[in-house]
N, C-alpha and C. Protein backbone atom coordinates (compact mmCIF):
# COMPACT_ATOMS: atom_id res chain seq x y z
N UNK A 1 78.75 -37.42 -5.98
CA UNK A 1 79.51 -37.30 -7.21
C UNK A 1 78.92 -36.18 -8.05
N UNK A 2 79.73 -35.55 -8.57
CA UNK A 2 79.55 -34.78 -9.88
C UNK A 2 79.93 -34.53 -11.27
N UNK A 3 80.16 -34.27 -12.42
CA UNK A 3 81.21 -34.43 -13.69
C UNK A 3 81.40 -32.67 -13.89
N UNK A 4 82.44 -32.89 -14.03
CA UNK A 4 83.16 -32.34 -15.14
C UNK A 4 84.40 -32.33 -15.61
N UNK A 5 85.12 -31.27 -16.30
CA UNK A 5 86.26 -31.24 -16.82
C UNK A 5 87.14 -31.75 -16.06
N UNK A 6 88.01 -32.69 -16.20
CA UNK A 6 90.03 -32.44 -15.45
C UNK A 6 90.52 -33.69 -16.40
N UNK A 7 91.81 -32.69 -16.12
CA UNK A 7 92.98 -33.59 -17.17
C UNK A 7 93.49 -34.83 -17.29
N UNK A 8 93.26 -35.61 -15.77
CA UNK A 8 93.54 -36.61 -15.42
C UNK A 8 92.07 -37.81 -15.35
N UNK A 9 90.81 -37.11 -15.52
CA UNK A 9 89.82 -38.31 -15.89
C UNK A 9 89.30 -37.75 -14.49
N UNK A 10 89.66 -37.66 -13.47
CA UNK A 10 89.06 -37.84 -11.98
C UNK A 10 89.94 -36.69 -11.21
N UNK A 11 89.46 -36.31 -9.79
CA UNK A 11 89.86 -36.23 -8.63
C UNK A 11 89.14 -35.51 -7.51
N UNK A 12 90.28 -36.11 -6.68
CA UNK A 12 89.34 -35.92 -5.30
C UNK A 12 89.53 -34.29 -4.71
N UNK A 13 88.37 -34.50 -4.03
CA UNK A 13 88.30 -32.72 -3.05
C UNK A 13 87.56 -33.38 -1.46
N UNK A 14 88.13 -32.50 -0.67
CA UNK A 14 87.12 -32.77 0.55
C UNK A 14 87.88 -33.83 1.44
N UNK A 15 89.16 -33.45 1.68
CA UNK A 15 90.06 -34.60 2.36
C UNK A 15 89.29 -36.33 1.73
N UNK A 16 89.12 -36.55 0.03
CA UNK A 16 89.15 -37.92 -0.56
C UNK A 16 87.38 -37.73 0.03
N UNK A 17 86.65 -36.89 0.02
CA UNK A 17 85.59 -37.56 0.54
C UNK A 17 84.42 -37.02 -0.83
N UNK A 18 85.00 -36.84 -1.69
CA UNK A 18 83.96 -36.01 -2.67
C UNK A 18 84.84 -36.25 -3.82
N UNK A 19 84.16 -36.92 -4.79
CA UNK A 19 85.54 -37.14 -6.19
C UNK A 19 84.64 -36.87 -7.24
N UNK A 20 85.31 -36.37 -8.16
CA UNK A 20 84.64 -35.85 -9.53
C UNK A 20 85.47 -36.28 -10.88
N UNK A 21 84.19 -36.94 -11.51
CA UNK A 21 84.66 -37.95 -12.46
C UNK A 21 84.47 -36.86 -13.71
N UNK A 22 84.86 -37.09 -14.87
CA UNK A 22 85.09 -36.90 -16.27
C UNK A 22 85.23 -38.11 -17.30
N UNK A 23 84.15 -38.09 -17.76
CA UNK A 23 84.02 -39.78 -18.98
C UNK A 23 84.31 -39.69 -20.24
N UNK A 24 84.72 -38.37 -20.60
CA UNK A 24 85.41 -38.03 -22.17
C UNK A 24 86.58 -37.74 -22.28
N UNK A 25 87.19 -38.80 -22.77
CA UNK A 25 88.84 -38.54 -23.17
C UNK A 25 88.46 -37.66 -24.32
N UNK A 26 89.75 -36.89 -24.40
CA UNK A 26 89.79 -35.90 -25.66
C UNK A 26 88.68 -35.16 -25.54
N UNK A 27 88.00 -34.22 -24.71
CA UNK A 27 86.65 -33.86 -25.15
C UNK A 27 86.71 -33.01 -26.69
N UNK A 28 85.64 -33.01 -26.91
CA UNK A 28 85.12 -31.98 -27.67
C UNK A 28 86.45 -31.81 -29.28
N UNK A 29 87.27 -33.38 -29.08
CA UNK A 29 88.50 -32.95 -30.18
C UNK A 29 89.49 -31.91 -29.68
N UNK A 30 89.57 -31.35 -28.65
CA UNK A 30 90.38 -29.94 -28.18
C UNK A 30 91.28 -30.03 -26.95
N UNK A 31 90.89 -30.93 -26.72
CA UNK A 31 91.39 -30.75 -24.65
C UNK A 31 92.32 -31.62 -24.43
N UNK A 32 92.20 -32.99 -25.39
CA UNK A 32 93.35 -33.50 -24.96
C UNK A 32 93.28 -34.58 -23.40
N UNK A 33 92.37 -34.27 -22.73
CA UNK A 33 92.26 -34.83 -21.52
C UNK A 33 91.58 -36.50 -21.34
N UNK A 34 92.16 -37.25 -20.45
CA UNK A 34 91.98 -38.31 -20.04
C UNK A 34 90.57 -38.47 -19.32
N UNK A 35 89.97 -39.57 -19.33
CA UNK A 35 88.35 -39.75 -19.09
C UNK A 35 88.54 -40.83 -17.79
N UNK A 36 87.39 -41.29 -17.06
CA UNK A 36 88.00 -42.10 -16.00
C UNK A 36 86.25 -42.89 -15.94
N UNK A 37 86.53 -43.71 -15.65
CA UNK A 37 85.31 -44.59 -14.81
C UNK A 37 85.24 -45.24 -13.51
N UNK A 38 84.42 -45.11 -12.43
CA UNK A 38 84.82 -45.38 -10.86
C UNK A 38 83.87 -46.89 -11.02
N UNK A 39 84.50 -47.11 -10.18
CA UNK A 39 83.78 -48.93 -9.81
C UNK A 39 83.77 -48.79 -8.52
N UNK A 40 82.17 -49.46 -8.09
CA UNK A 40 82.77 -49.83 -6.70
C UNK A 40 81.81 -51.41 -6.63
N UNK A 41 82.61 -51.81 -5.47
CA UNK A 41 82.77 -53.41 -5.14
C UNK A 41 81.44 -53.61 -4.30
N UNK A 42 81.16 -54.74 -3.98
CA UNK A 42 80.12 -55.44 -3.22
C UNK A 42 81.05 -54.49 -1.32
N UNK A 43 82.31 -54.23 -1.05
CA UNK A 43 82.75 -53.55 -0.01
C UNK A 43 83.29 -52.16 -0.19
N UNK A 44 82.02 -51.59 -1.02
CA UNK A 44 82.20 -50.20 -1.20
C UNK A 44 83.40 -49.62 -1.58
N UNK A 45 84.74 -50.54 -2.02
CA UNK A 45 86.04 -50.31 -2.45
C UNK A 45 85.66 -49.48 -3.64
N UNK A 46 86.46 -48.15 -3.69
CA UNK A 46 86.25 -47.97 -5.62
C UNK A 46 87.40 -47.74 -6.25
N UNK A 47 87.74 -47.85 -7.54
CA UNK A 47 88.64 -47.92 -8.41
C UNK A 47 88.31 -47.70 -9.27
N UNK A 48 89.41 -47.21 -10.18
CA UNK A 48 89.26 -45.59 -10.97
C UNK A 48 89.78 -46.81 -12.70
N UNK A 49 89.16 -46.69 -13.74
CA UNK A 49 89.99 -47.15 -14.82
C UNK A 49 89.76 -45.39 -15.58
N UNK A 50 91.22 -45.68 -16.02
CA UNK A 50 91.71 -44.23 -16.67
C UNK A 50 91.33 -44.10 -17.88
N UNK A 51 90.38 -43.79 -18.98
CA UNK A 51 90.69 -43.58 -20.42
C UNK A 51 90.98 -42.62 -21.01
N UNK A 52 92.65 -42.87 -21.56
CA UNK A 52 93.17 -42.21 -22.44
C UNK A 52 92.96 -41.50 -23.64
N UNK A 53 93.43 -40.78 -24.01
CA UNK A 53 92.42 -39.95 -25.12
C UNK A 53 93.82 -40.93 -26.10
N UNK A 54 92.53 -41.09 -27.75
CA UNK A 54 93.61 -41.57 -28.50
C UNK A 54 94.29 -40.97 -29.44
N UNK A 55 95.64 -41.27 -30.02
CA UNK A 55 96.42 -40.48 -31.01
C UNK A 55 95.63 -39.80 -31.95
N UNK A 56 94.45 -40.52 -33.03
CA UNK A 56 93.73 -40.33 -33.47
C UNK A 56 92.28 -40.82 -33.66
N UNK A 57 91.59 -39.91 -32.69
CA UNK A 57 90.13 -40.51 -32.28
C UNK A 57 89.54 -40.64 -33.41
N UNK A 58 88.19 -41.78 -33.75
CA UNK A 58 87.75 -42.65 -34.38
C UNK A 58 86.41 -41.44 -34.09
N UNK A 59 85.88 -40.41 -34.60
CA UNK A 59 84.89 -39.31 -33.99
C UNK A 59 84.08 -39.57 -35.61
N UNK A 60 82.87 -40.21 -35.15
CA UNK A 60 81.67 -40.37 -35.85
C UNK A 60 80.45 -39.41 -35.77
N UNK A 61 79.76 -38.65 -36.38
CA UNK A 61 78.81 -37.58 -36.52
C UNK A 61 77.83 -38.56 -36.97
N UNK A 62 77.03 -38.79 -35.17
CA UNK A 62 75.60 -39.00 -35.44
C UNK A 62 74.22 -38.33 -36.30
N UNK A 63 72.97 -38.70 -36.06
CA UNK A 63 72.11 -38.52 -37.35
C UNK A 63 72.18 -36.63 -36.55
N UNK A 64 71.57 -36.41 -35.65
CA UNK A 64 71.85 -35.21 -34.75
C UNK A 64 73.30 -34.70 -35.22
N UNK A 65 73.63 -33.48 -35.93
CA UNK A 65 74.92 -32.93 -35.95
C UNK A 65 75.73 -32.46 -35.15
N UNK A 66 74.36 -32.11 -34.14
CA UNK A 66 75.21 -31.62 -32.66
C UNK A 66 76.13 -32.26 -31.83
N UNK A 67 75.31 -33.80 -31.65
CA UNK A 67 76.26 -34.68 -30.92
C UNK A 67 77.40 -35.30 -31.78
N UNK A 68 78.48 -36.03 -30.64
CA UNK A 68 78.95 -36.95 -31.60
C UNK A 68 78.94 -38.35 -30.90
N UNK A 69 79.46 -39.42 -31.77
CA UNK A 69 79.44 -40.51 -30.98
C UNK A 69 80.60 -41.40 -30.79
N UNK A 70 80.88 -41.47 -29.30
CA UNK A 70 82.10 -41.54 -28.86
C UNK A 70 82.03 -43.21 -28.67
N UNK A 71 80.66 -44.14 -28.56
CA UNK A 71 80.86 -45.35 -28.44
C UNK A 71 81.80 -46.30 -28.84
N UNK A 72 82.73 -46.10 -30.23
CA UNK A 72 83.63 -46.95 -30.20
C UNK A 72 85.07 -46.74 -29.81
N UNK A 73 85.24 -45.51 -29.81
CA UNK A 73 86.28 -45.06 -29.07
C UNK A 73 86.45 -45.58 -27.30
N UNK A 74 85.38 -45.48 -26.58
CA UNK A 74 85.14 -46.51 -25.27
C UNK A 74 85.43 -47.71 -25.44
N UNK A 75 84.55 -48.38 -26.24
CA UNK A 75 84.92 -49.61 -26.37
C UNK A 75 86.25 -50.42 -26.34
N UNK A 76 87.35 -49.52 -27.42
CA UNK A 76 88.21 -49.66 -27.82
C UNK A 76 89.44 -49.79 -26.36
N UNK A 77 88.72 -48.40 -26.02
CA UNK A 77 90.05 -48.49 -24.87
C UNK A 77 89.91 -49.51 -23.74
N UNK A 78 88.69 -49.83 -23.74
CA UNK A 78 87.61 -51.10 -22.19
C UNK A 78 88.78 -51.84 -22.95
N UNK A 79 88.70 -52.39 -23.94
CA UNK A 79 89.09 -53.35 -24.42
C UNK A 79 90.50 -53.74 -24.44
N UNK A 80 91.24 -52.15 -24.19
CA UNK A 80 93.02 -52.55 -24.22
C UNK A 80 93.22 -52.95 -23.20
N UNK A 81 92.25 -52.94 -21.49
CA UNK A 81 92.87 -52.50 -20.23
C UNK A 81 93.43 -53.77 -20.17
């Protein structure tokens, strides 16, 4: 596995044998893009939950100005599935 950017949270390369995740909906306030989280099972099954970026993200400025903190915005969406 590796991260970065795509619009859809995830996808695969490598005929499904190499998938690349993305965990920030909306990055950066700009992109607009969907975030994803992979699961896998006690039979190595994995499955993808999608998070949506929201209408209007909940974007809190930690003590650090640089970062921000996206924790309840996660929460929020774990919580609609």
């Amino acid at each position: 596995m590796r991260s970065s950017s795509f619009q859809d949270g995830y996808e695969f390369f490598a005929n499904r044998l190499l998938v690349t995740i993305f965990s920030a909906p909306n990055y950066c306030g700009t992109f607009n893009n969907a975030g994803a989280v992979m699961t896998v099972d006690e039979s190595c099954r994995c499955a993808f939950v999608t998070l949506m970026p929201l209408a209007d993200p909940p974007i809190r400025v930690s003590r650090n100005r640089n970062e921000i903190d996206i924790d309840e915005a996660l929460e929020k969406a774990l919580e609609d599935l």
